[in-house]
C-alpha atoms as a PDB file:
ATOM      1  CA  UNK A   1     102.567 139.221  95.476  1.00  0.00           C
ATOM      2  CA  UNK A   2     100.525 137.846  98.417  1.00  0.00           C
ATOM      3  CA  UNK A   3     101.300 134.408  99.728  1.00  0.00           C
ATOM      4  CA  UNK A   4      98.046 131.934  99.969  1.00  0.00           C
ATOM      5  CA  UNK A   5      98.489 128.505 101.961  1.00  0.00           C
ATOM      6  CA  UNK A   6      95.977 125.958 100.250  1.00  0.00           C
ATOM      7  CA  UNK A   7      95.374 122.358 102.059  1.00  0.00           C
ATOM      8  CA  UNK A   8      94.798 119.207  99.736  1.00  0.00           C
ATOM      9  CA  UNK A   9      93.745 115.791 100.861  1.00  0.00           C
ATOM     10  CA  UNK A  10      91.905 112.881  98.916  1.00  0.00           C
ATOM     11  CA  UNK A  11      90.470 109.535  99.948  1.00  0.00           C
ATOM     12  CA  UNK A  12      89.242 108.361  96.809  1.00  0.00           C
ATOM     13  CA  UNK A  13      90.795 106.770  94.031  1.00  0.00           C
ATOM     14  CA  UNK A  14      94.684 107.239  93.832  1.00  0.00           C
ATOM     15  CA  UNK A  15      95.001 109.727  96.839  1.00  0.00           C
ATOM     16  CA  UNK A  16      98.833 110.592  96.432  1.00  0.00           C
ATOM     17  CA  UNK A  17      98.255 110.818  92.736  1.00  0.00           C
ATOM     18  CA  UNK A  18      96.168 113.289  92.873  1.00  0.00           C
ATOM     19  CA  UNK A  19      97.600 115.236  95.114  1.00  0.00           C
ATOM     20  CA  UNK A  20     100.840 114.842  92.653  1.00  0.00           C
ATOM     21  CA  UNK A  21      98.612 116.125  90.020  1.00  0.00           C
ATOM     22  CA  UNK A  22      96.984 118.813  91.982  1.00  0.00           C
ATOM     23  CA  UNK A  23     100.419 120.545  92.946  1.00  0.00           C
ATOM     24  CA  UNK A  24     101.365 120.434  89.482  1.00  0.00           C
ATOM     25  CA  UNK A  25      98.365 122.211  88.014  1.00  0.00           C
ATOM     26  CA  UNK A  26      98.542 124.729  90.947  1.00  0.00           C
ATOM     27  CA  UNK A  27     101.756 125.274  89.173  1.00  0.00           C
ATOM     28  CA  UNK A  28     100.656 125.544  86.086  1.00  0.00           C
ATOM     29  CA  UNK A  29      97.672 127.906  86.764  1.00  0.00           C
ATOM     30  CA  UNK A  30      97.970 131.671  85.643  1.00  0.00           C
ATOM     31  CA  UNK A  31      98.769 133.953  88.278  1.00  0.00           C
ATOM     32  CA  UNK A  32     100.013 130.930  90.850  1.00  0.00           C
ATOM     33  CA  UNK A  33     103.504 129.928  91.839  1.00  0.00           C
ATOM     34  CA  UNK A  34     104.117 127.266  94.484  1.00  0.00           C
ATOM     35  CA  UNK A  35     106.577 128.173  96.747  1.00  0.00           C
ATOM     36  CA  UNK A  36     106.570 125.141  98.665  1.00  0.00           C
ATOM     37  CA  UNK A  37     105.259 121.921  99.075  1.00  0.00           C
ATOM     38  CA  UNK A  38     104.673 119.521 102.694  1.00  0.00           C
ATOM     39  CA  UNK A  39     105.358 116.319 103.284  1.00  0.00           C
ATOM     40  CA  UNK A  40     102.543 114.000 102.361  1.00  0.00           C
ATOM     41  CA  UNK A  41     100.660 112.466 105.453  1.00  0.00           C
ATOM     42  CA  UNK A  42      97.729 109.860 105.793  1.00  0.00           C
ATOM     43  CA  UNK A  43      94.801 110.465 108.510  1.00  0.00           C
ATOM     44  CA  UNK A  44      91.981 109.202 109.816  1.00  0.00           C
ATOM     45  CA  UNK A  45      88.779 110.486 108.724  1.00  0.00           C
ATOM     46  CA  UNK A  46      87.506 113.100 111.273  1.00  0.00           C
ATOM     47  CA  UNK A  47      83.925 113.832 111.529  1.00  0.00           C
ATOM     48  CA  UNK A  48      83.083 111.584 108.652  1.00  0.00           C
ATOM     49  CA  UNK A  49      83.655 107.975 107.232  1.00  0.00           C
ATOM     50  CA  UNK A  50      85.274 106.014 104.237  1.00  0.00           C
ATOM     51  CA  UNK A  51      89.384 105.197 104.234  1.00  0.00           C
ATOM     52  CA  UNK A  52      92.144 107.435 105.623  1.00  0.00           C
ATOM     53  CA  UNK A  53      92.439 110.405 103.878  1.00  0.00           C
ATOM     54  CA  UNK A  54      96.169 111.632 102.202  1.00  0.00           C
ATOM     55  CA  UNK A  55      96.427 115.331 102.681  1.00  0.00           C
ATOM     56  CA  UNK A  56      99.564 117.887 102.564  1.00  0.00           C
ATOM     57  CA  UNK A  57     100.026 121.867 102.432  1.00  0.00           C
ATOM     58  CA  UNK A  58     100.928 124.636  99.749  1.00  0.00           C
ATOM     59  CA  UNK A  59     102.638 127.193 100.052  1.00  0.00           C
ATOM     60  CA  UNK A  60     101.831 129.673  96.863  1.00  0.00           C
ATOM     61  CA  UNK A  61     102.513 133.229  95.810  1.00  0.00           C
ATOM     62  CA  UNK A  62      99.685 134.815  93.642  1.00  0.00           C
ATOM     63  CA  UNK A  63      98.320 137.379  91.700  1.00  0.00           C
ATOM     64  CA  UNK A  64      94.955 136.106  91.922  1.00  0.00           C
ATOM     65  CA  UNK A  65      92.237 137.732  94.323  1.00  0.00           C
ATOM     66  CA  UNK A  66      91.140 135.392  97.198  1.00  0.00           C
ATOM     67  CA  UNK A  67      87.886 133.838  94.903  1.00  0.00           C
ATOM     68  CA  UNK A  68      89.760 133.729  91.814  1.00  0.00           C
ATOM     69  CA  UNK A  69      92.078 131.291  93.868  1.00  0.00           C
ATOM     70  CA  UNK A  70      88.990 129.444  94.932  1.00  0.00           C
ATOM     71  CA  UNK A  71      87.349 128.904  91.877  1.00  0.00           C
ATOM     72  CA  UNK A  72      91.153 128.085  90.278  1.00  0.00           C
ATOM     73  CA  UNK A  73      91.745 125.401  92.870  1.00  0.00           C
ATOM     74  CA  UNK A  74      87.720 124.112  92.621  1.00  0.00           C
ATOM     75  CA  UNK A  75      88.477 124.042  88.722  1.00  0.00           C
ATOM     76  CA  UNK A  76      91.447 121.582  89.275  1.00  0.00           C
ATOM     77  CA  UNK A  77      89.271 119.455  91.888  1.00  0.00           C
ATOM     78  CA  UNK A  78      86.832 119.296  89.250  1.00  0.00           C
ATOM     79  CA  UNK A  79      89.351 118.140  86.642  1.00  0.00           C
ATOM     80  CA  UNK A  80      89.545 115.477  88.733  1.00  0.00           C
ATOM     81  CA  UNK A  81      86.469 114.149  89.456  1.00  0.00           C
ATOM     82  CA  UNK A  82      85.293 116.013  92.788  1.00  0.00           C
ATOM     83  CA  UNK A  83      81.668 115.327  93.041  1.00  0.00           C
ATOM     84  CA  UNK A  84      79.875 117.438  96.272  1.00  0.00           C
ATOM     85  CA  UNK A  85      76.669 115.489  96.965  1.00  0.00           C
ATOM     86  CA  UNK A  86      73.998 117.809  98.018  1.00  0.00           C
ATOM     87  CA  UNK A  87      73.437 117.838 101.931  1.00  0.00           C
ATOM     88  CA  UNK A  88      76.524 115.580 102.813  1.00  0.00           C
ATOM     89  CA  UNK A  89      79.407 117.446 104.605  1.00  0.00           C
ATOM     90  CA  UNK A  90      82.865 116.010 104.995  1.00  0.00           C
ATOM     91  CA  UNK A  91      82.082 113.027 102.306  1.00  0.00           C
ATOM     92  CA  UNK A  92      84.785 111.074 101.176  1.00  0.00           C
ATOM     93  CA  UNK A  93      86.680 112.556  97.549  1.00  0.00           C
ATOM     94  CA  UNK A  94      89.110 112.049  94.681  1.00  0.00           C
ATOM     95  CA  UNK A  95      90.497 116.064  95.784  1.00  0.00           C
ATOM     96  CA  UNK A  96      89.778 118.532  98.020  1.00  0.00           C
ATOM     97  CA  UNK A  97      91.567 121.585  98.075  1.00  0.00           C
ATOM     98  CA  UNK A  98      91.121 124.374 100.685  1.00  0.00           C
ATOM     99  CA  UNK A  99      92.130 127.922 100.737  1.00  0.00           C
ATOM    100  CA  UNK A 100      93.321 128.298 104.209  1.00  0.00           C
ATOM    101  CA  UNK A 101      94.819 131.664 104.351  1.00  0.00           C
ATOM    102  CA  UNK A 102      95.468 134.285 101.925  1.00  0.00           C
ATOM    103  CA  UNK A 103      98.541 137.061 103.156  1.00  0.00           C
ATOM    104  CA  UNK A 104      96.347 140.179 104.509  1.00  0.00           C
ATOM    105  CA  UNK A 105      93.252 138.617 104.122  1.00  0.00           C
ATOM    106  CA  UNK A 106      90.441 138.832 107.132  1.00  0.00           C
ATOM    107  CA  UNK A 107      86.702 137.526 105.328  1.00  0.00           C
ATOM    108  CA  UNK A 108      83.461 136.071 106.699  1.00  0.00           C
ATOM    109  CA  UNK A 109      82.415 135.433 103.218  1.00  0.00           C
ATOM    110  CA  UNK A 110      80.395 132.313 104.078  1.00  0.00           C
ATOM    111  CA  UNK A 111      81.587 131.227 100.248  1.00  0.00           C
ATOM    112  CA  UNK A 112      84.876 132.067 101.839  1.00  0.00           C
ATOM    113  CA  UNK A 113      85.862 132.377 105.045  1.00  0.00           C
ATOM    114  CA  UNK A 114      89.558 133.119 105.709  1.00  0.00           C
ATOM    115  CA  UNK A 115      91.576 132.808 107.660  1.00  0.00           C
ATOM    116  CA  UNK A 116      90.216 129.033 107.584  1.00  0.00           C
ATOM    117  CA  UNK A 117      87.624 129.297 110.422  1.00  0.00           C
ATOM    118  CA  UNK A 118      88.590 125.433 111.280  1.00  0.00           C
ATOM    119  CA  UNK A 119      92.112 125.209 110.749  1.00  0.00           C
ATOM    120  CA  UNK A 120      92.944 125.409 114.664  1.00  0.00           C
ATOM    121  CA  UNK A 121      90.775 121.821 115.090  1.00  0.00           C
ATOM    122  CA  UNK A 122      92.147 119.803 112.063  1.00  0.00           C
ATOM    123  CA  UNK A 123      95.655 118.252 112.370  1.00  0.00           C
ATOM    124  CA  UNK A 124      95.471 117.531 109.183  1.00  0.00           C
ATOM    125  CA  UNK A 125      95.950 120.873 108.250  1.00  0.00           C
ATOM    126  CA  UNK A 126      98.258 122.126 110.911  1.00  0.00           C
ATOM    127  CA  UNK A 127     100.672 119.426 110.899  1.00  0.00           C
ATOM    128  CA  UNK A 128     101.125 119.825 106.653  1.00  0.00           C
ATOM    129  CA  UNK A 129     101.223 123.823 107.417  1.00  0.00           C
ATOM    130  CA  UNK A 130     104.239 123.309 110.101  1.00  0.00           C
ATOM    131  CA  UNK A 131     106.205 121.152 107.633  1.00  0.00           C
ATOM    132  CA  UNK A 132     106.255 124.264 105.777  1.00  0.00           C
ATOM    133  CA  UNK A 133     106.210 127.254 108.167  1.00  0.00           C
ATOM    134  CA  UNK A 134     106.791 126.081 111.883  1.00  0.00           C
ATOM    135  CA  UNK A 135     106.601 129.952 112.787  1.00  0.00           C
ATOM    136  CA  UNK A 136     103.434 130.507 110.948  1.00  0.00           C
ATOM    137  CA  UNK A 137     101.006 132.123 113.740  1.00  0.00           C
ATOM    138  CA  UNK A 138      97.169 131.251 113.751  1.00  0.00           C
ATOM    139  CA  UNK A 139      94.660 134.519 114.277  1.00  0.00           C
ATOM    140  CA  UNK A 140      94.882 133.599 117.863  1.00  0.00           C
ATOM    141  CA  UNK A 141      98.186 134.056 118.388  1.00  0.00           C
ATOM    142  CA  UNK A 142      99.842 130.832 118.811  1.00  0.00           C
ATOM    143  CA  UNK A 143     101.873 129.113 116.448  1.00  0.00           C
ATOM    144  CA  UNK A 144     101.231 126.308 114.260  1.00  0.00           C
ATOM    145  CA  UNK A 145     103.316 124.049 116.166  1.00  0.00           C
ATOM    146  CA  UNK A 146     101.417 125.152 119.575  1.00  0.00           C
ATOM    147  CA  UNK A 147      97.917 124.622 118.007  1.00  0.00           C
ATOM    148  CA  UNK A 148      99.416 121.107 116.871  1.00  0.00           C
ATOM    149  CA  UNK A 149     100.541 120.444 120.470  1.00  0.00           C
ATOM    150  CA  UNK A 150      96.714 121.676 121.731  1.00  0.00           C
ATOM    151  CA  UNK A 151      95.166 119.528 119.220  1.00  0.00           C
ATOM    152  CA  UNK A 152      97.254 116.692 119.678  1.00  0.00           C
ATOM    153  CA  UNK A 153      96.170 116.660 123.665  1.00  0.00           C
ATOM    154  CA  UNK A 154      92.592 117.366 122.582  1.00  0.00           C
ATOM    155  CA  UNK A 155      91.857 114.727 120.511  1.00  0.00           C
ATOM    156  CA  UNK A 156      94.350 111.540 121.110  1.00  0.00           C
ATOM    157  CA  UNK A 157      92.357 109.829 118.384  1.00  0.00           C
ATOM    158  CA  UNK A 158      93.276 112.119 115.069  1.00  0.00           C
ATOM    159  CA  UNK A 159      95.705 110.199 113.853  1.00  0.00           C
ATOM    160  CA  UNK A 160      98.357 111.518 111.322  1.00  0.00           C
ATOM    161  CA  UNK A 161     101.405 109.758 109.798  1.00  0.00           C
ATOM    162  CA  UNK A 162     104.208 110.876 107.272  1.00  0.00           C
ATOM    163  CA  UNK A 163     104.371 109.026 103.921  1.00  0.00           C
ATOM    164  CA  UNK A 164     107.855 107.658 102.906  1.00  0.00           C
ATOM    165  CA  UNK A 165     109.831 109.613 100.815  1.00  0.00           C
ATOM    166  CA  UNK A 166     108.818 107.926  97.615  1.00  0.00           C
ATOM    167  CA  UNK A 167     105.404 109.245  97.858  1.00  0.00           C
ATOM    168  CA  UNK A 168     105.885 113.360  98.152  1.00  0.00           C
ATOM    169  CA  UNK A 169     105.200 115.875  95.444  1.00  0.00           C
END
């Protein structure tokens, strides 16, 4: 079975709740089996407003084809309240998850693009995905932890910090 890695991250509402509650029904979906689960992290909002986001990687195996695991993981963010106002990009929500990479998978499907055609900018993505697989390698070559050094240089002011332990999946 192909391995997918799917970002979540929430700024509304109970953030580490519902990423909690997200794992868990990525769990419980048909056709999905976590494999693995990050440390939880808060972060600054990056090209938007509203409070610091919580966010954290996935590591799951699947039998699903890449859009059935899109529309499975926009079903759970529905189930809990995502609302995508029309014209407003990077607005604050109760659950985002994001499809970053699916095992094999090369797509410029502007529904979905994968590998994640953003990943490489957004520490919090990387640093979640390292917690998980420090050897993973981006498209360009470079591994997670290098892109996470490049961003970290980059862009002084993305700020990312672990959770305590009481607060993880």
């Amino acid at each position: 079975m192909p391995e997918a890695i799917i970002a979540l991250g929430a700024n509304l509402g109970q953030p580490v709740e519902a990423l909690r509650s997200a794992v868990q029904a990525l769990g419980r979906t048909d056709g999905i089996r976590v494999l693995g689960t990050s440390r939880f992290y808060t972060t600054s909002p990056v090209e938007s407003s509203g409070p610091d986001y919580v966010n954290a990687a996935v590591l799951v195996e699947t039998t699903l084809e890449p859009m059935a695991l899109l529309r499975a993981c926009q079903a759970i963010e529905n189930a809990h309240g995502r609302v995508r106002p029309a014209g407003v990009v990077n607005a604050p929500r109760t659950l985002d998850l994001d499809v970053i990479a699916y095992e094999g998978t090369v797509s410029d499907d502007p529904v979905l693009t994968l590998p994640h055609p953003r990943m490489h900018e957004r520490l919090f993505v990387l640093v979640p995905i390292a917690d998980l697989l420090p050897d993973w390698r981006l498209p360009d070559g470079r591994t997670v932890g290098e892109a996470v050094r490049d961003v970290r240089e980059a862009h002084p002011d993305h700020l990312i910090r672990p959770l305590g332990p009481e607060n993880m999946a």
